[in-house]
Protein backbone atom coordinates (compact mmCIF):
# COMPACT_ATOMS: atom_id res chain seq x y z
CA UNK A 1 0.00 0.00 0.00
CA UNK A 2 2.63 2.47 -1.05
CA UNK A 3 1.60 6.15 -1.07
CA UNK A 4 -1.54 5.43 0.81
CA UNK A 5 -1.88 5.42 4.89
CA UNK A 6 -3.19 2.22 6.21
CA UNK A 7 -4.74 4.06 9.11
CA UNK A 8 -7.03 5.59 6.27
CA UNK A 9 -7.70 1.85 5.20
CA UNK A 10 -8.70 0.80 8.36
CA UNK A 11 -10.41 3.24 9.76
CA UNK A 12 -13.10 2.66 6.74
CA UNK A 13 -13.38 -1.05 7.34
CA UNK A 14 -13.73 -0.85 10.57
CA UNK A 15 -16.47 1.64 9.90
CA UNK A 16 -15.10 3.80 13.36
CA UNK A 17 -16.99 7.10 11.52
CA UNK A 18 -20.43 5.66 12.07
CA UNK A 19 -19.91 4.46 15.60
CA UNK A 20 -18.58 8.10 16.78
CA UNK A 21 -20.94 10.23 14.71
CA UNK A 22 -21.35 12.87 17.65
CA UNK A 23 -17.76 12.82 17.83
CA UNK A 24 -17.38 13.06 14.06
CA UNK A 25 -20.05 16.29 13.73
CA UNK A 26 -17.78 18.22 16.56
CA UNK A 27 -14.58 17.47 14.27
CA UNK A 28 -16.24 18.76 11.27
CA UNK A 29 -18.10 21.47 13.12
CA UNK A 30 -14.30 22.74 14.02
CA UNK A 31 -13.13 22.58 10.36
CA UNK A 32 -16.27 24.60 8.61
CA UNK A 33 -15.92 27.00 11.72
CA UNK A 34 -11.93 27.46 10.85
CA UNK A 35 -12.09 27.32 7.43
CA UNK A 36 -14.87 30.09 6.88
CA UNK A 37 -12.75 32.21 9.77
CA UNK A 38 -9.62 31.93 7.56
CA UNK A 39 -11.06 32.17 3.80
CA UNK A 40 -15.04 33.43 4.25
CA UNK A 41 -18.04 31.73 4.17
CA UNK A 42 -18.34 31.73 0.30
CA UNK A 43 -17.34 27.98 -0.42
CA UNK A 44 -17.08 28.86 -4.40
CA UNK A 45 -14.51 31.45 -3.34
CA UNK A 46 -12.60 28.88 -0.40
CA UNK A 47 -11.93 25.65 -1.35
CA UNK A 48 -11.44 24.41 1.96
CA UNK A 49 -14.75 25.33 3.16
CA UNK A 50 -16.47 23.59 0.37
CA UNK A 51 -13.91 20.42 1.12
CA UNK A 52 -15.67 20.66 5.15
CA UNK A 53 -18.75 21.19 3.31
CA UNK A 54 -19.04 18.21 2.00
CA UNK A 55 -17.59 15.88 4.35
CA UNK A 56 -20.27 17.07 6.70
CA UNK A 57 -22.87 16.32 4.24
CA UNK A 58 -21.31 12.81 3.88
CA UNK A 59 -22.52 11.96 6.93
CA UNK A 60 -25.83 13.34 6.86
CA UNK A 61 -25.26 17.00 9.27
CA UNK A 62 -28.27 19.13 9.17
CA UNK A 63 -27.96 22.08 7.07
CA UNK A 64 -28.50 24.26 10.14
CA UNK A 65 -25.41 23.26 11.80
CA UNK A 66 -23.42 23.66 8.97
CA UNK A 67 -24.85 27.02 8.57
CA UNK A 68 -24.38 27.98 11.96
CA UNK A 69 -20.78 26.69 12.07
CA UNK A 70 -20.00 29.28 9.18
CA UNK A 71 -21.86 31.99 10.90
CA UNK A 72 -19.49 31.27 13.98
CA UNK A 73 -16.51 31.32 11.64
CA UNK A 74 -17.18 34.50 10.34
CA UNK A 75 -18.11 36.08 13.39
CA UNK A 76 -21.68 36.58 12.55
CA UNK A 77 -22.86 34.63 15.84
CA UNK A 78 -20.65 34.31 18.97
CA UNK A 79 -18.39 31.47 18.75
CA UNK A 80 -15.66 29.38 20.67
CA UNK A 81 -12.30 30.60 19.01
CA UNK A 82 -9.78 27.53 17.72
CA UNK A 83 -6.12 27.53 17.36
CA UNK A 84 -4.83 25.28 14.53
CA UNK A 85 -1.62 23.33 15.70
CA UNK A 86 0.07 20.27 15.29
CA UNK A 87 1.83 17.56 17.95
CA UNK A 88 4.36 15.09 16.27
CA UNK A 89 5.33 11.93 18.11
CA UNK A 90 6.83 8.24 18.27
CA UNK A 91 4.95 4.97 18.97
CA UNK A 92 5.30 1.31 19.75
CA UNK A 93 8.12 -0.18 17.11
CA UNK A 94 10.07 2.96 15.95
CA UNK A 95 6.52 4.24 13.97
CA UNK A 96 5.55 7.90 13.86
CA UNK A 97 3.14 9.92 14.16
CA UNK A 98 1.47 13.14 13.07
CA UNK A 99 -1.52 14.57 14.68
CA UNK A 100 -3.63 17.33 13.26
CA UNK A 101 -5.73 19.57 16.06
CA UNK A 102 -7.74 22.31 17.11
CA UNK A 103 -7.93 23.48 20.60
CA UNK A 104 -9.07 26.47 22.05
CA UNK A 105 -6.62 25.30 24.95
CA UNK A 106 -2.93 24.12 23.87
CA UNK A 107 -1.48 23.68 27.30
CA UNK A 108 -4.72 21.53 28.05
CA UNK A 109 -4.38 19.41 25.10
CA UNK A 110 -0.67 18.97 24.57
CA UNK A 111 -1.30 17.66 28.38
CA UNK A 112 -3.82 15.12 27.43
CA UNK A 113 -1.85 14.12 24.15
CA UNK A 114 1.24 13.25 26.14
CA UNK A 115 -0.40 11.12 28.91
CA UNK A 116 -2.50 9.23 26.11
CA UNK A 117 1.13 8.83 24.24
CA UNK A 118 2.82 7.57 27.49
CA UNK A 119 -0.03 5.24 28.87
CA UNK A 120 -0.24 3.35 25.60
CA UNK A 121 3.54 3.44 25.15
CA UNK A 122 4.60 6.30 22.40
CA UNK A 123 6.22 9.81 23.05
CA UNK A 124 5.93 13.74 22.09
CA UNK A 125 9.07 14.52 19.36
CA UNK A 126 9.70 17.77 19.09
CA UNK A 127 8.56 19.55 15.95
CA UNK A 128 10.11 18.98 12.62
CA UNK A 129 11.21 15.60 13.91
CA UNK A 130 8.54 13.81 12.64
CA UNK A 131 6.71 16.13 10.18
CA UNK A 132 9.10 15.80 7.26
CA UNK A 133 7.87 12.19 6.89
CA UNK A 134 4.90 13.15 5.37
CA UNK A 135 3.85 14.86 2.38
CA UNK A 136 0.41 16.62 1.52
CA UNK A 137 -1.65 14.93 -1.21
CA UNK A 138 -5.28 14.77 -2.02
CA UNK A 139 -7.12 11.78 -1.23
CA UNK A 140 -10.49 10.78 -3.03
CA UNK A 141 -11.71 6.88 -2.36
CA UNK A 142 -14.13 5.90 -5.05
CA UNK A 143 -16.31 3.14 -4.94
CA UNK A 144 -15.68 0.04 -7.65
CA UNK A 145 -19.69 -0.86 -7.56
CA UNK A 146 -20.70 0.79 -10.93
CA UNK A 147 -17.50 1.56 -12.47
CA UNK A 148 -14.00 0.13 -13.61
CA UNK A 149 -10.41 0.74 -13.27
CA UNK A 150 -10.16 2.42 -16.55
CA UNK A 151 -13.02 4.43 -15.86
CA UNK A 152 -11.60 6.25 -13.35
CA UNK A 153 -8.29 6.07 -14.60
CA UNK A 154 -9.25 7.83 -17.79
CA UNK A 155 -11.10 10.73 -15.48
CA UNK A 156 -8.54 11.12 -13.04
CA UNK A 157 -5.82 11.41 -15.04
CA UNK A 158 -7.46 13.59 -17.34
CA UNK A 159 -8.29 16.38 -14.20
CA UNK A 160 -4.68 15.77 -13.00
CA UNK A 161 -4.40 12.75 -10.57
CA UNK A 162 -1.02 11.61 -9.75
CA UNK A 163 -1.69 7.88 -8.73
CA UNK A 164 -4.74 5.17 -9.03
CA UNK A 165 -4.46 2.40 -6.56
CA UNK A 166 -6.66 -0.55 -6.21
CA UNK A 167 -7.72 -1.45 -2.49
CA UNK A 168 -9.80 -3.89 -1.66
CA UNK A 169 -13.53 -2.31 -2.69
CA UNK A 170 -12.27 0.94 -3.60
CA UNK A 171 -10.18 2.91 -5.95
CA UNK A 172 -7.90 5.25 -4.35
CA UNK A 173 -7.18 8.32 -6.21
CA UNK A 174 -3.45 10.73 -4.92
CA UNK A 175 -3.58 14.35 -6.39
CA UNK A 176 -1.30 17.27 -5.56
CA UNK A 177 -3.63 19.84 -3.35
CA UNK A 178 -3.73 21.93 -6.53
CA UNK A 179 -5.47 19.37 -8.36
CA UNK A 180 -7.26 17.95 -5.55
CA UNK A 181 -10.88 19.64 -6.39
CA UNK A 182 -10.65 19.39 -10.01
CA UNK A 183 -10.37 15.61 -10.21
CA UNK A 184 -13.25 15.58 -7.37
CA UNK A 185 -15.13 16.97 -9.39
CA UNK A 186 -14.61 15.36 -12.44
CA UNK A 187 -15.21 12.22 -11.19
CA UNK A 188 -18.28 13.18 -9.19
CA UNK A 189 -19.16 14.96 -12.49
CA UNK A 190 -19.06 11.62 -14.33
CA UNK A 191 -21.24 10.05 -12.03
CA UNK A 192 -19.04 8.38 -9.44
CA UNK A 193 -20.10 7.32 -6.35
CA UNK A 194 -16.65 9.37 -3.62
CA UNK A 195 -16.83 7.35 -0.57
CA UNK A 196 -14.46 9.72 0.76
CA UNK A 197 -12.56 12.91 -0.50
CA UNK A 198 -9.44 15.14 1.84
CA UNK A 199 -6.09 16.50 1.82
CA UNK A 200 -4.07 14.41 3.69
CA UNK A 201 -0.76 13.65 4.64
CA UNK A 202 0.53 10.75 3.49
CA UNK A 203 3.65 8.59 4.46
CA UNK A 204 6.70 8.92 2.16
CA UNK A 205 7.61 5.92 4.04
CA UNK A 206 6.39 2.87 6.23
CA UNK A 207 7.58 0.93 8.90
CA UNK A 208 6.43 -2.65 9.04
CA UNK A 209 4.85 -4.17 12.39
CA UNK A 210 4.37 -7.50 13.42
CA UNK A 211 1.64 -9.52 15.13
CA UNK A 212 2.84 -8.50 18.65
CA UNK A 213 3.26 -4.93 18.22
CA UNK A 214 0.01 -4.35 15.52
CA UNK A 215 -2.46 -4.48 18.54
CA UNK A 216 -0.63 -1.20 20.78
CA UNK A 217 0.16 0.49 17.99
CA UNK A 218 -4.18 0.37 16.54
CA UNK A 219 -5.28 1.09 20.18
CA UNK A 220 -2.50 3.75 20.59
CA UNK A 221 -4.00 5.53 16.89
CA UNK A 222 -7.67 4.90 17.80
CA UNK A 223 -7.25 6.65 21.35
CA UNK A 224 -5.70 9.72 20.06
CA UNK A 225 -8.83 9.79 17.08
CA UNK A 226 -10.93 9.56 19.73
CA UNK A 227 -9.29 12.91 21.37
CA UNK A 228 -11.86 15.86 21.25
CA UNK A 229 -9.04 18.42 19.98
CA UNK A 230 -7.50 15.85 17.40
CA UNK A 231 -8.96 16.55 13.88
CA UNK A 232 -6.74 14.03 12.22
CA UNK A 233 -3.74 11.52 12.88
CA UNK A 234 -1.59 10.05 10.31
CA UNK A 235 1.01 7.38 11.05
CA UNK A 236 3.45 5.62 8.69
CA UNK A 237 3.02 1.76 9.85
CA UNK A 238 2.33 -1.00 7.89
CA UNK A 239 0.64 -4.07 8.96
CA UNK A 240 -0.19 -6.95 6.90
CA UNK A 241 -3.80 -7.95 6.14
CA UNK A 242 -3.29 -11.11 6.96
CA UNK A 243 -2.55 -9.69 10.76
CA UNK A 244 -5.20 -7.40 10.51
CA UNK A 245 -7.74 -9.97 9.37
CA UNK A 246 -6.42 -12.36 12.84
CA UNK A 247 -6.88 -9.39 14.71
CA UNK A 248 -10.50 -8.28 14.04
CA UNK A 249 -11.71 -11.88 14.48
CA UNK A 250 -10.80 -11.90 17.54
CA UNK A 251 -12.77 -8.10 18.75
């Protein structure tokens, strides 16, 4: 699975989205409120507004909280006030780790990060350590019901994709962040059914784990998604499937 987190992988399968959807809606809540704060609450004119936009929709927000998230973010209504930041660290087996947050209290949070980290066996690196592990890419995961490899490689390609992989019921598209909205579009446009579409940062390279360590290391990653203040966390471990499949048999 070069180029592509397995976090991202298994997160989906494990369908972890559905069984946190309050969770979920305060995450996205945070990124429409930030996003229309930083680039205004036209989402034609601020792409990453119309990005939040739609995630939300994805999982089925009401229209009035997405509406009063941007009023928030613009200042229209009275609002909490978050502070983008990011906490890099190392975990079980020499992985790493990059978390993606919003707090509205950074001593409070770095706090909670660090004794999650340390209970579950991982540390805070200092910044930059970790960081230049990753690189930004767009990542759209198209369903294979209703179309074909070609199909999508023809569209993607054609708006500017950079990579096409094929994992396990979906097609996962990589695009620069330029590109990222014009090849979700396009292959929305063409009738596609986007399970999921973000920026994200991706590993420029793994670290493979074995069957002892795999378990720490996925209740280590779900623990800090589960954080209030942490939007995202990316991590550059590799586990096989055959591991993974052991593993969920026996939840």
């Amino acid at each position: 699975m070069s180029g592509h987190s397995k976090w991202s992988t298994i997160k989906r399968k494990k369908g972890a989205q559905d069984a946190k959807r309050g969770k979920i809606f305060t995450k996205l809540i945070k990124e429409i409120q930030v996003a229309a704060r930083e680039g205004g609450s036209d989402e034609d004119a601020n792409p990453r507004l119309r990005t939040a936009i739609q995630a939300a929709k994805a999982q089925n927000m009401p229209m009035s909280n997405i509406e009063r998230a941007i009023a928030k973010g613009t200042g229209q209504i009275e609002g909490e006030s978050y502070e983008e930041t990011s906490y890099e660290a190392y975990g079980p087996g020499g992985v790493v780790i990059l978390m993606k947050a919003m707090t509205d209290n950074k001593k409070s949070t770095v706090s909670e990060i660090r004794h999650l980290l340390t209970k579950l066996g991982g540390n805070l690196a200092t910044s930059g350590s970790v960081a230049y592990l990753f690189e930004t890419k767009g990542v759209i995961t198209v369903a294979k019901e209703g179309t074909t490899e070609d199909d999508v490689l023809l569209v993607a390609t054609d708006a500017g994709a950079e990579d096409i992989q094929s994992i396990e019921d979906t097609f996962v598209v990589t695009t620069s962040p330029s590109h990222f909205e014009d090849v979700r579009s396009a292959l929305a446009d063409s009738g596609m059914t986007i399970e999921e579409a973000a920026v994200s940062m991706e590993p420029t390279t793994t670290v493979k784990v074995d069957e002892d360590l795999a378990p720490r290391i996925l209740e280590l990653m779900e623990s800090l998604e589960d954080h209030d203040d942490i939007q995202n966390v990316y991590s550059n471990f590799d586990i096989d499937d055959e591991i993974l499949t052991k593993l969920q048999g026996s939840e």
